[in-house]
Protein backbone atom coordinates (compact mmCIF):
# COMPACT_ATOMS: atom_id res chain seq x y z
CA UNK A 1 171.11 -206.71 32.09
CA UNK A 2 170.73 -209.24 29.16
CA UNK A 3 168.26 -206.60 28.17
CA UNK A 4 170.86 -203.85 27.78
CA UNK A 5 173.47 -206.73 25.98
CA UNK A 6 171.28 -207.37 23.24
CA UNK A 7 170.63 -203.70 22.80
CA UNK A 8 174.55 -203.07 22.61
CA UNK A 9 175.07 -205.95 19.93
CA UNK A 10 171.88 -204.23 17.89
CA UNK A 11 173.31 -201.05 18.21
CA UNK A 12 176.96 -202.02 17.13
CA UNK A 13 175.65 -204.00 14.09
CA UNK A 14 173.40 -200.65 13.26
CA UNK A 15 177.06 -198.63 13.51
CA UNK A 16 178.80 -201.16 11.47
CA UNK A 17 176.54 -200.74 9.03
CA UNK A 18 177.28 -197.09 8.32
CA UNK A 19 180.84 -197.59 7.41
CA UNK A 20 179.51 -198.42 3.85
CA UNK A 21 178.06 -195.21 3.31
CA UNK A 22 180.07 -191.67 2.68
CA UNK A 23 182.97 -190.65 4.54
CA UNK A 24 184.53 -187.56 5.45
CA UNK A 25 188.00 -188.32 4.77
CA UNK A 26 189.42 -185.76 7.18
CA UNK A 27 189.38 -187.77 10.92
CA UNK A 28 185.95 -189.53 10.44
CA UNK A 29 186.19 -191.15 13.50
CA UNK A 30 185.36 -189.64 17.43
CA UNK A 31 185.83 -190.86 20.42
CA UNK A 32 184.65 -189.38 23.27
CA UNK A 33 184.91 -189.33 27.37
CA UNK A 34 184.40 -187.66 30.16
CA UNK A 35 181.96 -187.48 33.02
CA UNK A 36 178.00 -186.62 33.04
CA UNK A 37 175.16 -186.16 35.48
CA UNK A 38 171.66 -187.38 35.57
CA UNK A 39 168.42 -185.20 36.11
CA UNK A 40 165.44 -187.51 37.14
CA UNK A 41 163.19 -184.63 38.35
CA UNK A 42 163.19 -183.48 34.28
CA UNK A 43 160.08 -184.11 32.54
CA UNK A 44 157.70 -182.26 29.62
CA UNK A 45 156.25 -180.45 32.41
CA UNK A 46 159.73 -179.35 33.80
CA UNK A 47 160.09 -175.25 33.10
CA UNK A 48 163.45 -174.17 31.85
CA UNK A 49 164.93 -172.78 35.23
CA UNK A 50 164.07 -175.73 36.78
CA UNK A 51 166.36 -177.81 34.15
CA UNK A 52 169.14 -175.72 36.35
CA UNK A 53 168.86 -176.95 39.66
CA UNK A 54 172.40 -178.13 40.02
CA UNK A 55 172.05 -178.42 43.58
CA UNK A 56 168.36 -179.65 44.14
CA UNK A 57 167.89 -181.98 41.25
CA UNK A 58 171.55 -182.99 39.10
CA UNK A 59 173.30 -186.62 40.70
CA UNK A 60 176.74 -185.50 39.35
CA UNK A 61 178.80 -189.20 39.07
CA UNK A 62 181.38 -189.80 41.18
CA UNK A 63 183.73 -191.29 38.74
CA UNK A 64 185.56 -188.42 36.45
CA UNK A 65 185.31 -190.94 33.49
CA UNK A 66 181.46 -191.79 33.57
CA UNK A 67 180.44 -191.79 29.83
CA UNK A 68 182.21 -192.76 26.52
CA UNK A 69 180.97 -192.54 22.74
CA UNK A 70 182.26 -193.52 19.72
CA UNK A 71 181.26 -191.68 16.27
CA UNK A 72 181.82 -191.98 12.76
CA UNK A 73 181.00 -189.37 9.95
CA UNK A 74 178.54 -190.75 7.50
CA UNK A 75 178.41 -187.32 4.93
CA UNK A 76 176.29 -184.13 4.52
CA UNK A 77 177.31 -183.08 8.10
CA UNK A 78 175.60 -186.72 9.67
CA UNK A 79 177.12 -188.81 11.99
CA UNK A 80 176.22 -191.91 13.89
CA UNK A 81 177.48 -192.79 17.36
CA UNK A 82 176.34 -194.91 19.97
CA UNK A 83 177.97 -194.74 23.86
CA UNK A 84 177.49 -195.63 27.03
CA UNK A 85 177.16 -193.56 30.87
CA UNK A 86 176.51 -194.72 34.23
CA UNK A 87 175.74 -192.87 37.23
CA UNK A 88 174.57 -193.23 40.92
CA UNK A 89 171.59 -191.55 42.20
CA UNK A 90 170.50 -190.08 45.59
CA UNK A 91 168.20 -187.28 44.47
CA UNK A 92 165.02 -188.47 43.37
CA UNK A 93 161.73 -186.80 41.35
CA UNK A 94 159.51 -184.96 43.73
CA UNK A 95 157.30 -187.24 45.76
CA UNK A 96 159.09 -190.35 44.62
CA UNK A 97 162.10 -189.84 46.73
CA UNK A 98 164.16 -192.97 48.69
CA UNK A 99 165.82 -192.66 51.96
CA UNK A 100 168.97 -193.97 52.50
CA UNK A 101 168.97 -195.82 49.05
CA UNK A 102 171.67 -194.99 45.91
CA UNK A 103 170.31 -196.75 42.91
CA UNK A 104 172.60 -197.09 39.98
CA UNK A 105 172.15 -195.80 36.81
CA UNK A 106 172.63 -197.13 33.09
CA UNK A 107 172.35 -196.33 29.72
CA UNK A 108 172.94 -197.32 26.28
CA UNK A 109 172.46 -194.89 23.78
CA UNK A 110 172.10 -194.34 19.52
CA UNK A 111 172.52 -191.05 18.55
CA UNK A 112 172.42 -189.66 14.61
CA UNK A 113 173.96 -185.99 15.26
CA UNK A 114 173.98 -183.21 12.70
CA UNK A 115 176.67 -180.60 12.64
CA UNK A 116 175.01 -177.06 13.07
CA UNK A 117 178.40 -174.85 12.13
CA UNK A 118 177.58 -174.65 9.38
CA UNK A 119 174.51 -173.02 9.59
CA UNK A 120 174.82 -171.75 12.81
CA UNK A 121 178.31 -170.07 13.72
CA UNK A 122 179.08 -169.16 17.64
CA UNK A 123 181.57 -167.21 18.78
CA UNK A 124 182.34 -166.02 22.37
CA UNK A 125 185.09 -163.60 22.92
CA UNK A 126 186.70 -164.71 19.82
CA UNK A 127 186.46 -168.51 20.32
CA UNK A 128 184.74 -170.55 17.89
CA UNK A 129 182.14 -173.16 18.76
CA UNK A 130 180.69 -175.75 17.14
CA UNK A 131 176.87 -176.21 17.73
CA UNK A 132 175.47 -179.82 16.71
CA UNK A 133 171.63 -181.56 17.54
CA UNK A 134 170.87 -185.38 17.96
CA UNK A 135 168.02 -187.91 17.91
CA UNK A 136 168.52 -191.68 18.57
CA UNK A 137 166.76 -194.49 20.97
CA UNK A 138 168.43 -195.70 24.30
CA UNK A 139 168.04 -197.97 27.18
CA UNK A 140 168.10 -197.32 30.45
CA UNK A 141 168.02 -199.19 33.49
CA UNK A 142 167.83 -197.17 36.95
CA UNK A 143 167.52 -199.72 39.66
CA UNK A 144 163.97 -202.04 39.20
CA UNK A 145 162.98 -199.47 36.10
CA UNK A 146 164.03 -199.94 32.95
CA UNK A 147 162.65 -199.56 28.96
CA UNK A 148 163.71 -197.74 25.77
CA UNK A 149 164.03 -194.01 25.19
CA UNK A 150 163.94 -190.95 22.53
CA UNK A 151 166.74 -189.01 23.03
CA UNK A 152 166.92 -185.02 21.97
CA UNK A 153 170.55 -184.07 22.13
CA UNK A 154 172.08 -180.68 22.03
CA UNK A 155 175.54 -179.67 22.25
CA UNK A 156 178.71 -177.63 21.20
CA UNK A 157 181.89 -178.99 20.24
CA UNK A 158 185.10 -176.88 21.03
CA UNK A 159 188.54 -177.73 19.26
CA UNK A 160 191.67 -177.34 21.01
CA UNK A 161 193.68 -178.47 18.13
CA UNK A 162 192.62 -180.10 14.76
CA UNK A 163 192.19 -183.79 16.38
CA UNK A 164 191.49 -182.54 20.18
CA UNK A 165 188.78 -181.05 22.11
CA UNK A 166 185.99 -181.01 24.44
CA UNK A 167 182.31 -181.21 24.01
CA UNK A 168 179.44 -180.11 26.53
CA UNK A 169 175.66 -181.81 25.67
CA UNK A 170 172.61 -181.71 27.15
CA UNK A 171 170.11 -184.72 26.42
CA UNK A 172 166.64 -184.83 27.08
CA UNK A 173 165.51 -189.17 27.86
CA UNK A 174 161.91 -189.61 27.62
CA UNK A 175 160.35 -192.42 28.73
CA UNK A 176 158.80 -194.60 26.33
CA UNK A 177 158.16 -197.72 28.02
CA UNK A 178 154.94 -198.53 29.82
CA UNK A 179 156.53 -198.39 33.66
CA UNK A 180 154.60 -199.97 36.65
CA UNK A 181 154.16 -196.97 39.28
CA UNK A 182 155.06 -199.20 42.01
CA UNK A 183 158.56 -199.26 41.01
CA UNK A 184 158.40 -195.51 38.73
CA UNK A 185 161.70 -193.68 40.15
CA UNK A 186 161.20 -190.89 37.57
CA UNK A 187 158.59 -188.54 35.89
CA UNK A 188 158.44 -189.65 32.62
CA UNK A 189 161.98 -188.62 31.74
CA UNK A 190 165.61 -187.53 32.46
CA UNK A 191 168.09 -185.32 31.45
CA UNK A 192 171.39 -185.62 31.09
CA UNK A 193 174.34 -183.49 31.04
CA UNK A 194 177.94 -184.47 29.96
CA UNK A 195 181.63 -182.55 29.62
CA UNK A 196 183.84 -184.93 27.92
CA UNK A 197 187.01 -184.85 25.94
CA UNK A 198 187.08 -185.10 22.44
CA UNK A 199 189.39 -187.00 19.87
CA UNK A 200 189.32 -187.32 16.31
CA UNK A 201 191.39 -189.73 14.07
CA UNK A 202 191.35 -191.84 10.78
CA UNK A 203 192.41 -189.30 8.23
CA UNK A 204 193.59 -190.69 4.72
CA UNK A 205 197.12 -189.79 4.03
């Protein structure tokens, strides 16, 4: 755990840091929160239908408010977060499965998102959605394992009114610490999927 500490103080110096760059004067700040559920049977090898195994493969949390974030807008459609999930899980990676046992599940996370609307406008029956993408380290600690990330985000944004909405993301974790087999509770990776509430604030009068 004094691990993940240090990583959160890094992290939060990192985000205070881009507070001297450009701003978006119109609500540059996000806060986000909602619930999310963790994939350990993902990996490179992992084929797209099996990403979709809600019932085999996703630990869903328990808790309705499981993951938070908070974002600022640093200019030319960039913005810099970091946040924070946990999660309990009972379904394991093929072959590396625990009987019996919930181990809980942590993360810290960076994330440098880019607003795809942009470039990239979708619309379903009329409602507008706002596609964004997202690189940015992590840490994770799942029981005995735990190590830094690279996290690939994708996601849509969808505003209810000008300050409030909801946002759906999937996140690809992959592993990039050098795990010990004997305690190895996933294969090389995880993914992630949130649905939290949105809210945006801090515009200049």
């Amino acid at each position: 755990m004094k691990k993940i500490y240090s990583l959160f103080i890094a992290l939060t110096m990192i985000f205070g840091l881009t507070t001297l760059q450009a701003q978006d004067k119109e609500n540059p700040w996000q806060i986000s929160f909602g619930t999310n559920a963790v994939d350990v049977e993902a990996d490179t090898n992992t084929s797209i239908t099996e990403f979709f195994n809600i019932d085999g493969n996703w630990n869903v949390s328990k808790s309705p408010i499981s993951m938070f974030s908070v974002s600022k807008y640093v200019g030319g459609n960039f913005s810099f977060g970091i946040g924070a999930s946990f999660n309990s899980i009972s379904k394991y990676a093929t072959g590396l499965e625990r009987s019996d046992v919930t181990n809980d599940y942590f993360s810290i996370d960076a994330m440098l998102k880019y607003d795809l609307s942009d470039l990239l406008s979708v619309k379903v029956l009329g409602t507008t959605f706002e596609p964004f993408v997202g690189v940015g380290p992590g840490w994770t600690t799942f029981s005995n394992q735990d190590g830094l990330t690279a996290n690939f985000s994708l996601g849509v944004n969808y505003w209810l009114t000008e300050t409030f909405g909801v946002v759906a993301m999937s996140e690809y974790k992959h592993n990039l610490a050098d795990i010990d087999e004997s305690i190895m509770l996933d294969e090389g990776g995880t993914m992630r999927w949130s649905l939290m509430f949105v809210i945006k604030f801090g515009k200049s009068e």
